[in-house]
C-alpha atoms as a PDB file:
ATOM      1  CA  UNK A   1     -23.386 -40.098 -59.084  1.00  0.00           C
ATOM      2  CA  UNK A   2     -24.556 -36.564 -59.078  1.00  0.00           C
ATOM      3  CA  UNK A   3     -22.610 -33.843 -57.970  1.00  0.00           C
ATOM      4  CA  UNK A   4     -22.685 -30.120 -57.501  1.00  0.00           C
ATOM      5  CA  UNK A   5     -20.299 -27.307 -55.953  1.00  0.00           C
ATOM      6  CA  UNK A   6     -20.815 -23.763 -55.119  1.00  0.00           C
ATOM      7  CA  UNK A   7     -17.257 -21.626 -55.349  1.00  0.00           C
ATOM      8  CA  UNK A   8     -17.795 -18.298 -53.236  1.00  0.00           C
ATOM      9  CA  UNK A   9     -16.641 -16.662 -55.954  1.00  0.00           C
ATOM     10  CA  UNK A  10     -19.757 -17.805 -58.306  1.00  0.00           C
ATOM     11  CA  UNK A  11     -23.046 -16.709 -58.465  1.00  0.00           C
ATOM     12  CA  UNK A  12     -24.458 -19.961 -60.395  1.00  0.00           C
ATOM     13  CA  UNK A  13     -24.414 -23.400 -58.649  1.00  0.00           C
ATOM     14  CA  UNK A  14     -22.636 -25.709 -61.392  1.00  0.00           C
ATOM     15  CA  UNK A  15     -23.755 -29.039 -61.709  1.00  0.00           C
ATOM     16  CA  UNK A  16     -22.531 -31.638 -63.913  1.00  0.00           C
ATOM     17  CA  UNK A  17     -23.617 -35.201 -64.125  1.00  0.00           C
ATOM     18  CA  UNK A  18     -20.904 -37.635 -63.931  1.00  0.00           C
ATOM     19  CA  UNK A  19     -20.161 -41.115 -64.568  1.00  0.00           C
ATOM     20  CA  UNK A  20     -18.052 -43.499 -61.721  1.00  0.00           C
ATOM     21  CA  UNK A  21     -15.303 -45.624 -63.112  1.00  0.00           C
ATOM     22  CA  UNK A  22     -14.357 -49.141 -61.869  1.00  0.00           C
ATOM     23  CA  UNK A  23     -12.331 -48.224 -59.428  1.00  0.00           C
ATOM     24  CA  UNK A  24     -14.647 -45.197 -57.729  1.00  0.00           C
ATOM     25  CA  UNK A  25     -13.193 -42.993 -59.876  1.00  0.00           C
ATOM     26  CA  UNK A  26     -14.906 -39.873 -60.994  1.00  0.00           C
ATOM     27  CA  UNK A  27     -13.239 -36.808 -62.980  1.00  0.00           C
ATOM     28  CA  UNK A  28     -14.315 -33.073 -61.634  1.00  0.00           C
ATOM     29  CA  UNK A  29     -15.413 -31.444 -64.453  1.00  0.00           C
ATOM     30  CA  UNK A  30     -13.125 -28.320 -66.677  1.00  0.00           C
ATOM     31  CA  UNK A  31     -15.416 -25.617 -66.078  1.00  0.00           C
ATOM     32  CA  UNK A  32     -15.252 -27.060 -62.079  1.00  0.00           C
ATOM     33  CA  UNK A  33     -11.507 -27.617 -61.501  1.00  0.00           C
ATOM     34  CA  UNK A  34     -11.352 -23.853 -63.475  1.00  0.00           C
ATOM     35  CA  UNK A  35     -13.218 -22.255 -60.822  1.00  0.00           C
ATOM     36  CA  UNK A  36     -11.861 -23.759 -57.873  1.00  0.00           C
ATOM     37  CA  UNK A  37      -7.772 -23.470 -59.443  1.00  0.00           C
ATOM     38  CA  UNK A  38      -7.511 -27.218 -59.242  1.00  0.00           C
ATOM     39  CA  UNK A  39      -4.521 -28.527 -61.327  1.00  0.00           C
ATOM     40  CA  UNK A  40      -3.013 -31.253 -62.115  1.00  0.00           C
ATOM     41  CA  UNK A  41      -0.786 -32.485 -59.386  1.00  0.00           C
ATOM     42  CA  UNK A  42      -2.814 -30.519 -57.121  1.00  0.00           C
ATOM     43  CA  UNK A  43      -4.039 -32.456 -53.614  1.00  0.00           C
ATOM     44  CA  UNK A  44      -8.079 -31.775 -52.873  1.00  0.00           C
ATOM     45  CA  UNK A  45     -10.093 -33.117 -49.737  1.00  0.00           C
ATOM     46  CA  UNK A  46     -12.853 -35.345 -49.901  1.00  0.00           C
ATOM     47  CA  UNK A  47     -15.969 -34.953 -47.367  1.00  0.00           C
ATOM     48  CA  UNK A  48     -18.994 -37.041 -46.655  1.00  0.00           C
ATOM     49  CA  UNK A  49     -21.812 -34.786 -45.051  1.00  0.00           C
ATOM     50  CA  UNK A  50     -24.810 -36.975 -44.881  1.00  0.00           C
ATOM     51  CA  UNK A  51     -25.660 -37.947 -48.383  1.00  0.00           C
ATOM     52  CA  UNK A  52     -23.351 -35.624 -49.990  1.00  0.00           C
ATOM     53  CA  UNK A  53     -20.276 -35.120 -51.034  1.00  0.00           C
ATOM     54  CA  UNK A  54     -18.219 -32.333 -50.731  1.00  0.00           C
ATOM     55  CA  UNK A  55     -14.580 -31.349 -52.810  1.00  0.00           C
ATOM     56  CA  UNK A  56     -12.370 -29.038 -51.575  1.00  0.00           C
ATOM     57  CA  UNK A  57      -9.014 -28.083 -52.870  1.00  0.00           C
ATOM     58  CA  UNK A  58      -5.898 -28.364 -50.518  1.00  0.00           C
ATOM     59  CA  UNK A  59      -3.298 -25.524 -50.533  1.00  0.00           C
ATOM     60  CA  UNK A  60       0.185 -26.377 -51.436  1.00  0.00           C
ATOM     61  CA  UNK A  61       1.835 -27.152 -48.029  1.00  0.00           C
ATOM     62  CA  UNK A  62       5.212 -26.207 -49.873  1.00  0.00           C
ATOM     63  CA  UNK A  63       3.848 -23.309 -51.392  1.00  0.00           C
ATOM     64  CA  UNK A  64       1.959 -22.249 -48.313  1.00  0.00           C
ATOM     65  CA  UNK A  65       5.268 -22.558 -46.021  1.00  0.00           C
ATOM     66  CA  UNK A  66       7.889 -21.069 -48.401  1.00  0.00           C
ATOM     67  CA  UNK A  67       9.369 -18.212 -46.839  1.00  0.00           C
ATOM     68  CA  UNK A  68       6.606 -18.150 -43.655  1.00  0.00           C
ATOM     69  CA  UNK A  69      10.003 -19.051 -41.408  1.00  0.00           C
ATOM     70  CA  UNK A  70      12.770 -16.428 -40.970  1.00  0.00           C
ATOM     71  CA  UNK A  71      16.223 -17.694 -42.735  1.00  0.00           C
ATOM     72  CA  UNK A  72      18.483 -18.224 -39.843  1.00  0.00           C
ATOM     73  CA  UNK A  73      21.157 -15.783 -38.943  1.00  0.00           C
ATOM     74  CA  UNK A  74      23.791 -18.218 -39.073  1.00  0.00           C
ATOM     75  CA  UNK A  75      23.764 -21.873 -40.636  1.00  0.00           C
ATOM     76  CA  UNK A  76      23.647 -24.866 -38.500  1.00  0.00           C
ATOM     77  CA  UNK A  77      26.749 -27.224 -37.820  1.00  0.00           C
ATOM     78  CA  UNK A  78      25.560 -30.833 -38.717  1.00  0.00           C
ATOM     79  CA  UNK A  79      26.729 -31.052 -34.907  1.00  0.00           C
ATOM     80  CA  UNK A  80      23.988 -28.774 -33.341  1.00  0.00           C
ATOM     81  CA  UNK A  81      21.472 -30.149 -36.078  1.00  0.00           C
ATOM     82  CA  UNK A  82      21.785 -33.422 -34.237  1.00  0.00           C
ATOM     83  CA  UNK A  83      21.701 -32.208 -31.329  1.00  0.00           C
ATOM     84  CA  UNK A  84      18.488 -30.652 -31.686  1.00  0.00           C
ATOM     85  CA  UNK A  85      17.423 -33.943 -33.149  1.00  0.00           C
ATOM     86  CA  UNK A  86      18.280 -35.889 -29.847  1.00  0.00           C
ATOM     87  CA  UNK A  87      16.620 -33.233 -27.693  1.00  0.00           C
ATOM     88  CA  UNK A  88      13.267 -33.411 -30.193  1.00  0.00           C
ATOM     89  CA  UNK A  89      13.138 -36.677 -29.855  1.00  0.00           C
ATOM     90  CA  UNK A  90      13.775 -36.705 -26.104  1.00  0.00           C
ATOM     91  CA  UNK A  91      10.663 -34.696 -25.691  1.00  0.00           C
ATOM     92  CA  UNK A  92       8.929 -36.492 -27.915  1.00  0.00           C
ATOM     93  CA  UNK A  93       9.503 -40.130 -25.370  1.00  0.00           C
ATOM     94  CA  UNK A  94       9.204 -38.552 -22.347  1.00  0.00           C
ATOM     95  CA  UNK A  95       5.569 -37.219 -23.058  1.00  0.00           C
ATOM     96  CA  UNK A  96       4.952 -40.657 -24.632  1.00  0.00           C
ATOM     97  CA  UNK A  97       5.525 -41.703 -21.060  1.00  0.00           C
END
């Protein structure tokens, strides 16, 4: 399987030849995963676009979210947490129909 990935960053296309396991599995490349900030543990998407195939790395929906909500101004009783439970879930049936 032959691969290749261009980072915006880079000015060189890499390419790097690489072997498929038995199970489909392939392993992106040091000098690849280095330019693109992939990590272990880290979550990247897999395209098909006509015969090739394209990597992408995910962003960190934790790390993307922390701190994008305001903290609320007062806690939440389990009480009205429920409550806003029942009335999500309302919503959510009655527009199932």
């Amino acid at each position: 399987m032959q691969t290749s990935t261009h980072h915006t960053h880079l000015r060189i296309p890499m390419r790097h030849l690489l072997v498929v396991a038995r199970k489909g599995q392939i392993t992106i490349p040091a000098p690849i995963r280095d330019a693109l900030h992939i990590k272990e543990g880290d979550t990247v998407a897999v395209e098909l676009l006509g015969e090739e195939v394209k990597i992408t790395p995910v962003p960190s929906t934790l790390a993307e979210g922390y701190q994008s909500i305001p903290a609320l101004k007062k806690p939440l009783s389990w009480k009205e947490i429920e409550e806003i439970i029942q009335e999500e879930r309302a919503d959510a049936a009655a527009k199932e129909g």
